[in-house]
PDB file of N, CA and C in Angstrom:
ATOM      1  N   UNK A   1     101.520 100.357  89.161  1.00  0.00           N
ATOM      2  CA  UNK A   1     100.328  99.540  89.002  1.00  0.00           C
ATOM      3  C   UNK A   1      99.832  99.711  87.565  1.00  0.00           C
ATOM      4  N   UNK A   2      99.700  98.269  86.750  1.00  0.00           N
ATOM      5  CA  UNK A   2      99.073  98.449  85.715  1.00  0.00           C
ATOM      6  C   UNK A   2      97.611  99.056  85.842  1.00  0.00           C
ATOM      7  N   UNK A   3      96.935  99.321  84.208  1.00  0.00           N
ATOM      8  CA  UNK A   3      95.446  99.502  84.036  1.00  0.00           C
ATOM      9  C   UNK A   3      94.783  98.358  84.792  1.00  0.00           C
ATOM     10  N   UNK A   4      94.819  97.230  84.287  1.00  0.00           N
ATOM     11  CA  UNK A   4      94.079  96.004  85.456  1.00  0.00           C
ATOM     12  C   UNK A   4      93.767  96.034  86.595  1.00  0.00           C
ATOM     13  N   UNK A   5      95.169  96.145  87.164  1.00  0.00           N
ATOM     14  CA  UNK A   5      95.489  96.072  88.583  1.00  0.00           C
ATOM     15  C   UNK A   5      94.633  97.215  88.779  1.00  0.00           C
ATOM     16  N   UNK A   6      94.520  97.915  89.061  1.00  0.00           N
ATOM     17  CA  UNK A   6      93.735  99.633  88.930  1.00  0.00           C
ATOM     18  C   UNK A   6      92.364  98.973  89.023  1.00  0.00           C
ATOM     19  N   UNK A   7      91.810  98.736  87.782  1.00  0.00           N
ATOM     20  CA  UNK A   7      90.320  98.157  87.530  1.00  0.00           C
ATOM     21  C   UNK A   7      90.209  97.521  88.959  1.00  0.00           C
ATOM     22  N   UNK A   8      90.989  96.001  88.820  1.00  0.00           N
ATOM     23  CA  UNK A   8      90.419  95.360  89.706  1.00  0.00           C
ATOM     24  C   UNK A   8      90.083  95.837  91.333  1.00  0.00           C
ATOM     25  N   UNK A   9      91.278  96.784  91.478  1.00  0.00           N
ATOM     26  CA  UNK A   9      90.827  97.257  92.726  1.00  0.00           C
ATOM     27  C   UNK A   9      89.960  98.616  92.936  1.00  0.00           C
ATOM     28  N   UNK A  10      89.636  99.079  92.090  1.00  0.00           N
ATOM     29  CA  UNK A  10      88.666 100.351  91.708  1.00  0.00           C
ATOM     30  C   UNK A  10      87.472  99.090  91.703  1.00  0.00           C
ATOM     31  N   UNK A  11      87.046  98.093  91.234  1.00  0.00           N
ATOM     32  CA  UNK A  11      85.756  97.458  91.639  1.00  0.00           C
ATOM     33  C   UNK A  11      85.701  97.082  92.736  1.00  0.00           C
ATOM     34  N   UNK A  12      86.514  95.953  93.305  1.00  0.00           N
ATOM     35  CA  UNK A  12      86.401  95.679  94.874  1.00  0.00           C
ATOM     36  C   UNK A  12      86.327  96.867  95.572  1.00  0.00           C
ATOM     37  N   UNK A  13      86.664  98.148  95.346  1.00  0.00           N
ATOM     38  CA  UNK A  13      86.570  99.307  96.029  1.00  0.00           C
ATOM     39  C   UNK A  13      85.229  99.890  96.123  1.00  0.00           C
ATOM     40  N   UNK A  14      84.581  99.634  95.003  1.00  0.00           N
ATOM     41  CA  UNK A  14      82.934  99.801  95.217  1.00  0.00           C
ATOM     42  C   UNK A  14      81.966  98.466  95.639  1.00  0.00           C
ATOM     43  N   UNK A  15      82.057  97.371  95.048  1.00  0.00           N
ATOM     44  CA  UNK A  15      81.749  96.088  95.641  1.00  0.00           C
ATOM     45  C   UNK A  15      81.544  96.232  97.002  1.00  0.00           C
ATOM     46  N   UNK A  16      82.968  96.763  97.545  1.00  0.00           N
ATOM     47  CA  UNK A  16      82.800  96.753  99.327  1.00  0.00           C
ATOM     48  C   UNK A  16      81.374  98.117  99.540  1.00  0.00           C
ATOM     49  N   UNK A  17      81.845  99.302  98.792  1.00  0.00           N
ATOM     50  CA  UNK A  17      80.954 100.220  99.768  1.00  0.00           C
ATOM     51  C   UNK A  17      79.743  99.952  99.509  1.00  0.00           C
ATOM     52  N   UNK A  18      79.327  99.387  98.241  1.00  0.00           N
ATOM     53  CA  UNK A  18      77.812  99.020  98.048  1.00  0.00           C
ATOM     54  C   UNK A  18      77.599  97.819  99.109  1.00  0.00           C
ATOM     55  N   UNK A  19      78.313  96.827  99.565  1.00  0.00           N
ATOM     56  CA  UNK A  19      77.909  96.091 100.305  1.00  0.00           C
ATOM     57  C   UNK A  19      77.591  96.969 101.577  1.00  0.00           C
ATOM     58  N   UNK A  20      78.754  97.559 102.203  1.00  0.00           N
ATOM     59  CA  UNK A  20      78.684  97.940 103.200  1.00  0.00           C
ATOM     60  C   UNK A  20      77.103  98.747 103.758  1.00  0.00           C
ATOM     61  N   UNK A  21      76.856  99.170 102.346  1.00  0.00           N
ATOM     62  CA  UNK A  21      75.508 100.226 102.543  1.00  0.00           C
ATOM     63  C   UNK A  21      74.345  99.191 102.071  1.00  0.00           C
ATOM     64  N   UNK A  22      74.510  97.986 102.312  1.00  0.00           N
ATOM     65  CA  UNK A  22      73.524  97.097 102.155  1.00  0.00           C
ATOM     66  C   UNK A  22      72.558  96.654 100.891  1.00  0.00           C
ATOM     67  N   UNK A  23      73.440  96.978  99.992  1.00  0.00           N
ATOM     68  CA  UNK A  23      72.683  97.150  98.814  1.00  0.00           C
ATOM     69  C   UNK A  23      73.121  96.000  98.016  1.00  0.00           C
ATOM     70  N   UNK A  24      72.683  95.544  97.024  1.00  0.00           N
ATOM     71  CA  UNK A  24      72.722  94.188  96.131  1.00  0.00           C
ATOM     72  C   UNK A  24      73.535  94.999  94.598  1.00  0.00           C
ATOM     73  N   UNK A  25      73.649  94.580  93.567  1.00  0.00           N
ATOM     74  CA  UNK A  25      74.094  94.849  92.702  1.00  0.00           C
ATOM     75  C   UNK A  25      73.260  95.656  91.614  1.00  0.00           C
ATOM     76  N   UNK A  26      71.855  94.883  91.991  1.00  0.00           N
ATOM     77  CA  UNK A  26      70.344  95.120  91.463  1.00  0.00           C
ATOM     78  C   UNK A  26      69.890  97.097  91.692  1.00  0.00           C
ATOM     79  N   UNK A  27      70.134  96.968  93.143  1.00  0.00           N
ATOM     80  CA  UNK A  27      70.006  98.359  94.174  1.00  0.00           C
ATOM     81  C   UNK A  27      70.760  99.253  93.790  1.00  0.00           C
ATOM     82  N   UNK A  28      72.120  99.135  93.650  1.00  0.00           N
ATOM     83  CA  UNK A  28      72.407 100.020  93.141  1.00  0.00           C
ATOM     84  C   UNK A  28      72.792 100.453  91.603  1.00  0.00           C
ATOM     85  N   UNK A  29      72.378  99.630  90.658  1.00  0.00           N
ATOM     86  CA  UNK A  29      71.871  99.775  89.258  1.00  0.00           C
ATOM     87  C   UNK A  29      70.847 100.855  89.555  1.00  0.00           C
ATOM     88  N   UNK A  30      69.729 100.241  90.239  1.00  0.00           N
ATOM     89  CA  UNK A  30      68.834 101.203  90.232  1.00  0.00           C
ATOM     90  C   UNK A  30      68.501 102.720  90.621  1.00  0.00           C
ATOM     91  N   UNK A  31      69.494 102.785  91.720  1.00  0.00           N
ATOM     92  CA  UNK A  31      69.860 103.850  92.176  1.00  0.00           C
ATOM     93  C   UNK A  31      70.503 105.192  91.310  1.00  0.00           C
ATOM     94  N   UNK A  32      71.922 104.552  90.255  1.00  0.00           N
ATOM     95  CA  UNK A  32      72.172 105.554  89.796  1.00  0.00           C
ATOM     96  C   UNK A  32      71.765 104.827  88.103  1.00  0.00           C
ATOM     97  N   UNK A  33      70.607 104.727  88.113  1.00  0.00           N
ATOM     98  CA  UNK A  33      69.994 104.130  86.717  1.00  0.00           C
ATOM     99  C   UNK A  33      70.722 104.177  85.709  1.00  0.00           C
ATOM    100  N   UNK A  34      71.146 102.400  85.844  1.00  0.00           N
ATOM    101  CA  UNK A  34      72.353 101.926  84.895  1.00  0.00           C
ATOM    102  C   UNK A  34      71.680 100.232  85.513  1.00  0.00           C
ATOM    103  N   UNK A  35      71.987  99.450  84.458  1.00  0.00           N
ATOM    104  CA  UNK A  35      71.588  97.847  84.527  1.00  0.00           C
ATOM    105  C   UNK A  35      72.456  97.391  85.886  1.00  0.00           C
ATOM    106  N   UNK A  36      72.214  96.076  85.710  1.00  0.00           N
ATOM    107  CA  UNK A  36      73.148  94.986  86.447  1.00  0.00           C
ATOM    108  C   UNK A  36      73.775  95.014  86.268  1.00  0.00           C
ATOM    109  N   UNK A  37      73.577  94.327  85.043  1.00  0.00           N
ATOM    110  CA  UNK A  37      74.862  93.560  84.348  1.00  0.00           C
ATOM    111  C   UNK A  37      76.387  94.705  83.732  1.00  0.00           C
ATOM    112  N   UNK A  38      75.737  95.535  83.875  1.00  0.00           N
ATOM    113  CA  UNK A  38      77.112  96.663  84.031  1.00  0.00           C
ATOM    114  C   UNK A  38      77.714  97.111  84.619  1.00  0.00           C
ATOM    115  N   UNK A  39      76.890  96.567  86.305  1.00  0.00           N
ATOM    116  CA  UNK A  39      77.541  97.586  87.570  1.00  0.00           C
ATOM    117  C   UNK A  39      78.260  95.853  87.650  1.00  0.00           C
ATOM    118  N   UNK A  40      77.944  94.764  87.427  1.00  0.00           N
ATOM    119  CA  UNK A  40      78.582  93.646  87.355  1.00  0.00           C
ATOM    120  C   UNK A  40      80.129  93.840  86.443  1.00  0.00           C
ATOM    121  N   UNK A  41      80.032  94.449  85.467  1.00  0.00           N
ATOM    122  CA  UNK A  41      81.084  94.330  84.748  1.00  0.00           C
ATOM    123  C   UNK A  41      81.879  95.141  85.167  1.00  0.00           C
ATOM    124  N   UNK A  42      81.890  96.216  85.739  1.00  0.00           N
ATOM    125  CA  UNK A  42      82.726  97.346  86.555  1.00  0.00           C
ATOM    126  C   UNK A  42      83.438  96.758  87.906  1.00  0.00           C
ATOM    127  N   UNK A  43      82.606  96.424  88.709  1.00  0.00           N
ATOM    128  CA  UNK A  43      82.992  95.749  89.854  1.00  0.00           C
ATOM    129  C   UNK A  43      84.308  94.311  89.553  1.00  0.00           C
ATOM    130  N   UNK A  44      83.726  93.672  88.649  1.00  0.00           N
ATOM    131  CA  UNK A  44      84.736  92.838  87.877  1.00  0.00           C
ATOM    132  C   UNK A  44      85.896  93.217  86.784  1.00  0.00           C
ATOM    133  N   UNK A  45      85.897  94.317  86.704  1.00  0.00           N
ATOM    134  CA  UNK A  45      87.026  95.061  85.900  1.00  0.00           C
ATOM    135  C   UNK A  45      86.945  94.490  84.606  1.00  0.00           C
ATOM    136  N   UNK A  46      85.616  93.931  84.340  1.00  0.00           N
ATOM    137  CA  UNK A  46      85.293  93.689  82.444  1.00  0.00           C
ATOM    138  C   UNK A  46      85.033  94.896  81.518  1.00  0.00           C
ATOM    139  N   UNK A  47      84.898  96.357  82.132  1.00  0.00           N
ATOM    140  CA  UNK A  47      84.378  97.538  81.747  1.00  0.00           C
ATOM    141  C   UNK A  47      85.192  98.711  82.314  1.00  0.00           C
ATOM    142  N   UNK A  48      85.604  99.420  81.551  1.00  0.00           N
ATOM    143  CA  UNK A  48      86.124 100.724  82.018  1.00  0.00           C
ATOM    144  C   UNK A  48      85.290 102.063  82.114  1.00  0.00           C
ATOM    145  N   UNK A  49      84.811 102.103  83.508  1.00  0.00           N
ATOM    146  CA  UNK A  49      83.832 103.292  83.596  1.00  0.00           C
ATOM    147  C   UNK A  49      84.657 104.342  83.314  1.00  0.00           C
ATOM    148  N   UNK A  50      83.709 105.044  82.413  1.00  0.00           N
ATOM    149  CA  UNK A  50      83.886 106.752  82.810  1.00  0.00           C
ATOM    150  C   UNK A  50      84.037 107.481  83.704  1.00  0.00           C
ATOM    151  N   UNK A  51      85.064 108.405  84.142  1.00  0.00           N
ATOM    152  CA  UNK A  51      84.964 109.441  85.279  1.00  0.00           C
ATOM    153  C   UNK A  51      83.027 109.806  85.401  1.00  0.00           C
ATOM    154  N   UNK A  52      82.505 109.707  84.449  1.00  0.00           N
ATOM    155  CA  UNK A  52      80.899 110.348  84.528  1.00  0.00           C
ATOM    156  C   UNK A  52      80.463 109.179  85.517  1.00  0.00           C
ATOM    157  N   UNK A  53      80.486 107.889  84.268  1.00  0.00           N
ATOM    158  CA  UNK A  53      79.961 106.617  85.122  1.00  0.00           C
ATOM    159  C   UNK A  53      80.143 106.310  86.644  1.00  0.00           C
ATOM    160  N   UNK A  54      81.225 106.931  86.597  1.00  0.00           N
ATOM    161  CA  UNK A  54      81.937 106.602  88.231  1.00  0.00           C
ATOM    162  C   UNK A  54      81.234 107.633  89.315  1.00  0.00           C
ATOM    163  N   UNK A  55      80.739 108.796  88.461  1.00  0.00           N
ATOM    164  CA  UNK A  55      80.156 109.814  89.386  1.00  0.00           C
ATOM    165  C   UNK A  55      78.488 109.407  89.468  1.00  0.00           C
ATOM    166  N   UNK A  56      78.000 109.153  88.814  1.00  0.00           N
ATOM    167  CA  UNK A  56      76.636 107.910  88.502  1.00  0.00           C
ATOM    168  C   UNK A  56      76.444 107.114  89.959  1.00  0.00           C
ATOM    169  N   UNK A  57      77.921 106.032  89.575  1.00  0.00           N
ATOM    170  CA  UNK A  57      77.764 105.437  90.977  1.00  0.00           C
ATOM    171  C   UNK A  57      77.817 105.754  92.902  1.00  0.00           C
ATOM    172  N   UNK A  58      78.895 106.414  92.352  1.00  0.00           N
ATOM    173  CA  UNK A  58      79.108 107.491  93.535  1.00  0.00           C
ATOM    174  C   UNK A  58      77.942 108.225  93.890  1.00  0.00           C
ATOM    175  N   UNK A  59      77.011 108.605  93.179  1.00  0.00           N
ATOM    176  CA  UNK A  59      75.969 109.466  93.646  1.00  0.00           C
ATOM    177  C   UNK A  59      75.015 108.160  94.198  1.00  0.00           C
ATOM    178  N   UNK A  60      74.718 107.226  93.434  1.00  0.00           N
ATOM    179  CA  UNK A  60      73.852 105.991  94.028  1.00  0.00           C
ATOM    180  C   UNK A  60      74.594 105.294  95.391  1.00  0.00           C
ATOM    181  N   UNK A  61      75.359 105.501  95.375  1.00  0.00           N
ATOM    182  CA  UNK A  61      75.745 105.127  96.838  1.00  0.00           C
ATOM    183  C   UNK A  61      76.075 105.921  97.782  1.00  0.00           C
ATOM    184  N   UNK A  62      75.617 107.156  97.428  1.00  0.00           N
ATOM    185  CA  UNK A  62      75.582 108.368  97.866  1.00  0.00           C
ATOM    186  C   UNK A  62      76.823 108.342  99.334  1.00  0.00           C
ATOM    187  N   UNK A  63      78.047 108.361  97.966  1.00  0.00           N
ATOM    188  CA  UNK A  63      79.234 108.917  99.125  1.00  0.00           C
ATOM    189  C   UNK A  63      79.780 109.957  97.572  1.00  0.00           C
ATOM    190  N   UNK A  64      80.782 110.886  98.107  1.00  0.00           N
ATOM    191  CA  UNK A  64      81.931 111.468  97.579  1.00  0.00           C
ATOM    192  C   UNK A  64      82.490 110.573  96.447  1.00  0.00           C
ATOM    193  N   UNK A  65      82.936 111.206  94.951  1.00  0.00           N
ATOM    194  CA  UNK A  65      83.453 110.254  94.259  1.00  0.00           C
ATOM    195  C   UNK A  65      84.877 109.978  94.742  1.00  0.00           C
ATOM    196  N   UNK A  66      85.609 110.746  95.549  1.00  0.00           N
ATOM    197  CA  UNK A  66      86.671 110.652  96.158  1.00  0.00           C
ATOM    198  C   UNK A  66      86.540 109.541  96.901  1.00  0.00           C
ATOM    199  N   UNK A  67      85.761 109.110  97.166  1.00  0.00           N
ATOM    200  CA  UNK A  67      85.727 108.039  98.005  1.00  0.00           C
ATOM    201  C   UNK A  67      85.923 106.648  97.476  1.00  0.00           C
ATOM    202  N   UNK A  68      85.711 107.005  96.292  1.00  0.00           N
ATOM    203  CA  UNK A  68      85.941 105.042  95.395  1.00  0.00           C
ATOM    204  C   UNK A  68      87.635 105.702  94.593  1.00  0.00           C
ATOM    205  N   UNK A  69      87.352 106.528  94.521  1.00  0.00           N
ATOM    206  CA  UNK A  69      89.050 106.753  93.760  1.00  0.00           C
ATOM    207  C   UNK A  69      90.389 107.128  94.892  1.00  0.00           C
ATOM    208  N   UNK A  70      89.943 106.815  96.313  1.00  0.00           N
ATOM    209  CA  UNK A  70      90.843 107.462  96.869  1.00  0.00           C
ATOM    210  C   UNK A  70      91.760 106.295  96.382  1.00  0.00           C
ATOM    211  N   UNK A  71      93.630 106.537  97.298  1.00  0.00           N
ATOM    212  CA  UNK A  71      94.470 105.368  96.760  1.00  0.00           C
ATOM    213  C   UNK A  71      94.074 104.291  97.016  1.00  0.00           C
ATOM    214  N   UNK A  72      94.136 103.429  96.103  1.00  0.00           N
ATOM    215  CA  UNK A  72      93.997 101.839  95.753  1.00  0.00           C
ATOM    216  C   UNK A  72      95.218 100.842  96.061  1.00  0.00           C
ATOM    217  N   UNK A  73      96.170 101.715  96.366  1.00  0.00           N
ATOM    218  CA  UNK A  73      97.705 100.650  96.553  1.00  0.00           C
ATOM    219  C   UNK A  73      97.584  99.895  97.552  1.00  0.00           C
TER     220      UNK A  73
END
């Protein structure tokens, strides 16, 4: 799997759990205080989060960061 391929499914991989936990894009910006428009660009694989960034989100959606990085294949 390329870098892309990776991205893209490392965002749909959070996309889903933030949905799942009922939250908007807005919600969980706010949660692990970071904008929209960035948790937008992550989810869309326009941005390459940081292992930090990724732990940011992971804490705002308060699961395990293992949980957005488990396998993606």
């Amino acid at each position: 799997m390329n870098k892309k391929d990776y991205l893209v499914k490392l965002g749909k991989r959070i996309a889903e759990v933030r949905k799942a936990k009922g939250m908007s894009q807005s919600d969980l910006a706010n949660a692990c205080d970071k904008d929209q428009q960035s948790i937008h660009k992550v989810e869309h694989a326009i941005f390459t989060p940081t292992i930090w960034y990724l732990h940011d989100i992971a804490r705002g959606l308060k699961v395990p960061l293992s949980e957005l990085l488990k396998p993606l294949d």
